[in-house]
C-alpha atoms as a PDB file:
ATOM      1  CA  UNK A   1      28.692-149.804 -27.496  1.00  0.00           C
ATOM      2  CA  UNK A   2      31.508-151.958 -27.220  1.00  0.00           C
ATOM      3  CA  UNK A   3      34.676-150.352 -27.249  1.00  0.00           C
ATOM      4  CA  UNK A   4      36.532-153.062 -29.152  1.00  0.00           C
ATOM      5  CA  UNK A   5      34.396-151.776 -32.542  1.00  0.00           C
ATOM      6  CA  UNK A   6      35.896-148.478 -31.456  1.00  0.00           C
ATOM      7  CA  UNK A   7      39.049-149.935 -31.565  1.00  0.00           C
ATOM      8  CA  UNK A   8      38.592-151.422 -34.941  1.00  0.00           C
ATOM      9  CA  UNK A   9      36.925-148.757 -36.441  1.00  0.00           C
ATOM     10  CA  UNK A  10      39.660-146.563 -35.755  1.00  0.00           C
ATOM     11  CA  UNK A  11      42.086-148.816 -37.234  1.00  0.00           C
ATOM     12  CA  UNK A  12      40.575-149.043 -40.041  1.00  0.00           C
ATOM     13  CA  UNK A  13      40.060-145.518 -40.163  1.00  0.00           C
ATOM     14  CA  UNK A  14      44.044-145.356 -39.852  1.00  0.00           C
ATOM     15  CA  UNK A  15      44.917-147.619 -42.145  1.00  0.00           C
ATOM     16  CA  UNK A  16      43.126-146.151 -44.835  1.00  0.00           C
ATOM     17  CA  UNK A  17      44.581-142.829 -44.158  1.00  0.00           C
ATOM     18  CA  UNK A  18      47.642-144.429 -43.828  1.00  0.00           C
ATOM     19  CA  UNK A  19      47.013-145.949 -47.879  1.00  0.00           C
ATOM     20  CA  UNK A  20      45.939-142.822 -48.808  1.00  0.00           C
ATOM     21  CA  UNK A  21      48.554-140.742 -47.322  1.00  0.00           C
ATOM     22  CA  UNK A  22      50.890-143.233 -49.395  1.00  0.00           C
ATOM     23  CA  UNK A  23      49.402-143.483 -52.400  1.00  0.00           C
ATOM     24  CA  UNK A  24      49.202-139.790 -52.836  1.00  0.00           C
ATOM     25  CA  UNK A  25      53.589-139.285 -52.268  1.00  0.00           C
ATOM     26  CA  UNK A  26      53.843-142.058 -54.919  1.00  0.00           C
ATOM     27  CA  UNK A  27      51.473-140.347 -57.397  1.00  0.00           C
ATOM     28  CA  UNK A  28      53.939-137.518 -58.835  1.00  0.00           C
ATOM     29  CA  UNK A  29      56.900-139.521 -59.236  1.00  0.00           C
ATOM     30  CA  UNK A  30      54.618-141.628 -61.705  1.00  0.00           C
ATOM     31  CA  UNK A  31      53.174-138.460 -62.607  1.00  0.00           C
ATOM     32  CA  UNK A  32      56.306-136.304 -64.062  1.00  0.00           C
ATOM     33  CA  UNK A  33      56.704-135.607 -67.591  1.00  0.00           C
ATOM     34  CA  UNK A  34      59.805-137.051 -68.755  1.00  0.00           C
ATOM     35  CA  UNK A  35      60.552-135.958 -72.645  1.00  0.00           C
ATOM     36  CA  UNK A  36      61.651-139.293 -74.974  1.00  0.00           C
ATOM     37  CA  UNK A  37      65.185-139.541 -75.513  1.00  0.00           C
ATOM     38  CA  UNK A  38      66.224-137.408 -78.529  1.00  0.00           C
ATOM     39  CA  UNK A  39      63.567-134.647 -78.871  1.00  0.00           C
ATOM     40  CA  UNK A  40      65.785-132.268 -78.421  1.00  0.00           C
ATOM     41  CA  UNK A  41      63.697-131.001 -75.105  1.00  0.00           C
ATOM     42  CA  UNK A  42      65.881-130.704 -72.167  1.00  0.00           C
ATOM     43  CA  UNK A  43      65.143-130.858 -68.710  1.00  0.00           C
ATOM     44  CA  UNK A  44      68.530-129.769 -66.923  1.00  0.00           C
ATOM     45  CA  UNK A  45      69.545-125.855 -66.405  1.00  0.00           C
ATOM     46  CA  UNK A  46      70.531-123.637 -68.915  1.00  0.00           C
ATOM     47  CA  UNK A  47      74.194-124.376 -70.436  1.00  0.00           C
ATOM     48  CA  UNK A  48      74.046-127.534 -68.670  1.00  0.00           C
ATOM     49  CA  UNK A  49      74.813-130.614 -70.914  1.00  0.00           C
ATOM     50  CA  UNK A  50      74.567-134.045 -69.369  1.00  0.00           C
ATOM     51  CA  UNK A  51      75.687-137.460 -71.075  1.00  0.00           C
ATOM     52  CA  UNK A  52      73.048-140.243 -71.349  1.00  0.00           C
ATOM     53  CA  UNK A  53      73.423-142.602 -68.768  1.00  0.00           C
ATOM     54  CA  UNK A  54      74.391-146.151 -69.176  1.00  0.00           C
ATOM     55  CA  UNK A  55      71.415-149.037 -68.206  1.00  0.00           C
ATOM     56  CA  UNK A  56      72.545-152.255 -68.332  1.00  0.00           C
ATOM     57  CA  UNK A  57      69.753-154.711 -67.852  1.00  0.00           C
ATOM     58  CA  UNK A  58      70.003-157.610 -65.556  1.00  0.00           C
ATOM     59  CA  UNK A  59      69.288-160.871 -67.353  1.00  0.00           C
ATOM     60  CA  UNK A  60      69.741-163.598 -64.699  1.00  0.00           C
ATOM     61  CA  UNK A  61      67.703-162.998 -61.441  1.00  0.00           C
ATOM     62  CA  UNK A  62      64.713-163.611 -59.949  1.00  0.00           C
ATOM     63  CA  UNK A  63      63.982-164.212 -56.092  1.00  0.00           C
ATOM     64  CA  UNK A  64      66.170-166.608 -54.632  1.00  0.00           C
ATOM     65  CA  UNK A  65      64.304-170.159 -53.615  1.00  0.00           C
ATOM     66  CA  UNK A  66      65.627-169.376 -50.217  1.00  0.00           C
ATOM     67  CA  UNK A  67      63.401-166.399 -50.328  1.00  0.00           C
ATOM     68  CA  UNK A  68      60.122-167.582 -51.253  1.00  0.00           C
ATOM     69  CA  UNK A  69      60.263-170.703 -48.805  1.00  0.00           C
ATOM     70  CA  UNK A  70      60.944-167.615 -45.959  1.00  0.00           C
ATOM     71  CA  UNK A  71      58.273-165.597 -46.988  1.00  0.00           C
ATOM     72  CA  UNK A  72      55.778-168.595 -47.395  1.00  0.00           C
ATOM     73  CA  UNK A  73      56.957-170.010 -44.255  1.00  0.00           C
ATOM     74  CA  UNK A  74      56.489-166.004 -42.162  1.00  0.00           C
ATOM     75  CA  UNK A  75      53.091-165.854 -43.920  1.00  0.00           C
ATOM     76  CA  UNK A  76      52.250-169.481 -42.830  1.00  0.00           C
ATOM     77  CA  UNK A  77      53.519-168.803 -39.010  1.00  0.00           C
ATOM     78  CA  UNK A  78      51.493-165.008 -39.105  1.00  0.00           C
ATOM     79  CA  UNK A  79      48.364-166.856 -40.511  1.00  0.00           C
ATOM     80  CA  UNK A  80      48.131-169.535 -37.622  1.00  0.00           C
ATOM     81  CA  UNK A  81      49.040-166.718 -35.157  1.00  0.00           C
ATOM     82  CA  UNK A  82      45.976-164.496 -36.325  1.00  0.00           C
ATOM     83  CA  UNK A  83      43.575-167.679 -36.087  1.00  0.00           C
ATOM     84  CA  UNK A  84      44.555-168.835 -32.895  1.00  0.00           C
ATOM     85  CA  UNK A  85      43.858-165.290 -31.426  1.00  0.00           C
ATOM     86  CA  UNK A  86      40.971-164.360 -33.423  1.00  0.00           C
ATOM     87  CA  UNK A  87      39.011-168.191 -32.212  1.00  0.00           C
ATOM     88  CA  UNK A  88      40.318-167.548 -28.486  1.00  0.00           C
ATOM     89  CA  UNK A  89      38.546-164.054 -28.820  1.00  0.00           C
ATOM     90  CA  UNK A  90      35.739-166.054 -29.507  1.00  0.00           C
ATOM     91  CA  UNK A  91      35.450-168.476 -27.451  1.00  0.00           C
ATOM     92  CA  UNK A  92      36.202-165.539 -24.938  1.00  0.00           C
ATOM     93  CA  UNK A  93      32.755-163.834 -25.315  1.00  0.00           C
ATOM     94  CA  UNK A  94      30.823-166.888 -25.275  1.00  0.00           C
ATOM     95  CA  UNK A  95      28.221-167.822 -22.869  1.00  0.00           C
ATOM     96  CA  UNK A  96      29.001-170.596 -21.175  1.00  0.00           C
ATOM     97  CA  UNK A  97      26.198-173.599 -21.350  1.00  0.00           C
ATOM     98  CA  UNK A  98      25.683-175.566 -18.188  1.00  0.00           C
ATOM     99  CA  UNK A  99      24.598-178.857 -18.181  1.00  0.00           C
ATOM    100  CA  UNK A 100      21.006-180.096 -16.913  1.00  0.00           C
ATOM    101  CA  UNK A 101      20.315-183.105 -15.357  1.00  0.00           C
END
């Protein structure tokens, strides 16, 4: 067999572990019961009292236009890279034709 599929099999093997593996650490953050604000249920030690903390929500933002020409520029640059590579590994394992007279 040819060991490149090993290669790539394993990869993907490893990245899915990899997704999984993350995935499963972000679950029980999501996952924790958090009582609404005024039921009188309290999450902090006995005797403890806490103050409610302040949130003050950001109205102006958004990504910078900076930004987005970066990352569309990176993804443009990372696209052409992978295509370039992946048609030279083609043309790589072809047979070559000779001509006939």
């Amino acid at each position: 067999m040819n060991p490149l599929k090993h290669i790539r099999r394993l990869a993907a093997v490893l990245a899915g572990l990899a997704g999984a593996l993350v995935a499963s650490g972000a679950t029980p953050a999501f996952a924790m019961h958090v009582p609404p604000p005024g039921s009188g249920i309290s999450t902090s030690p006995v005797g403890a009292t806490t103050t409610p903390a302040q949130v003050h929500t950001v109205v102006v933002g958004g990504m910078p236009g900076w930004q987005i020409a970066l990352i569309a520029v990176v993804a443009a640059l990372l696209a052409a890279t992978v295509a370039v590579l992946v048609d030279r590994a083609r043309t790589g394992r072809r047979k070559a034709i000779t001509a006939t007279a």
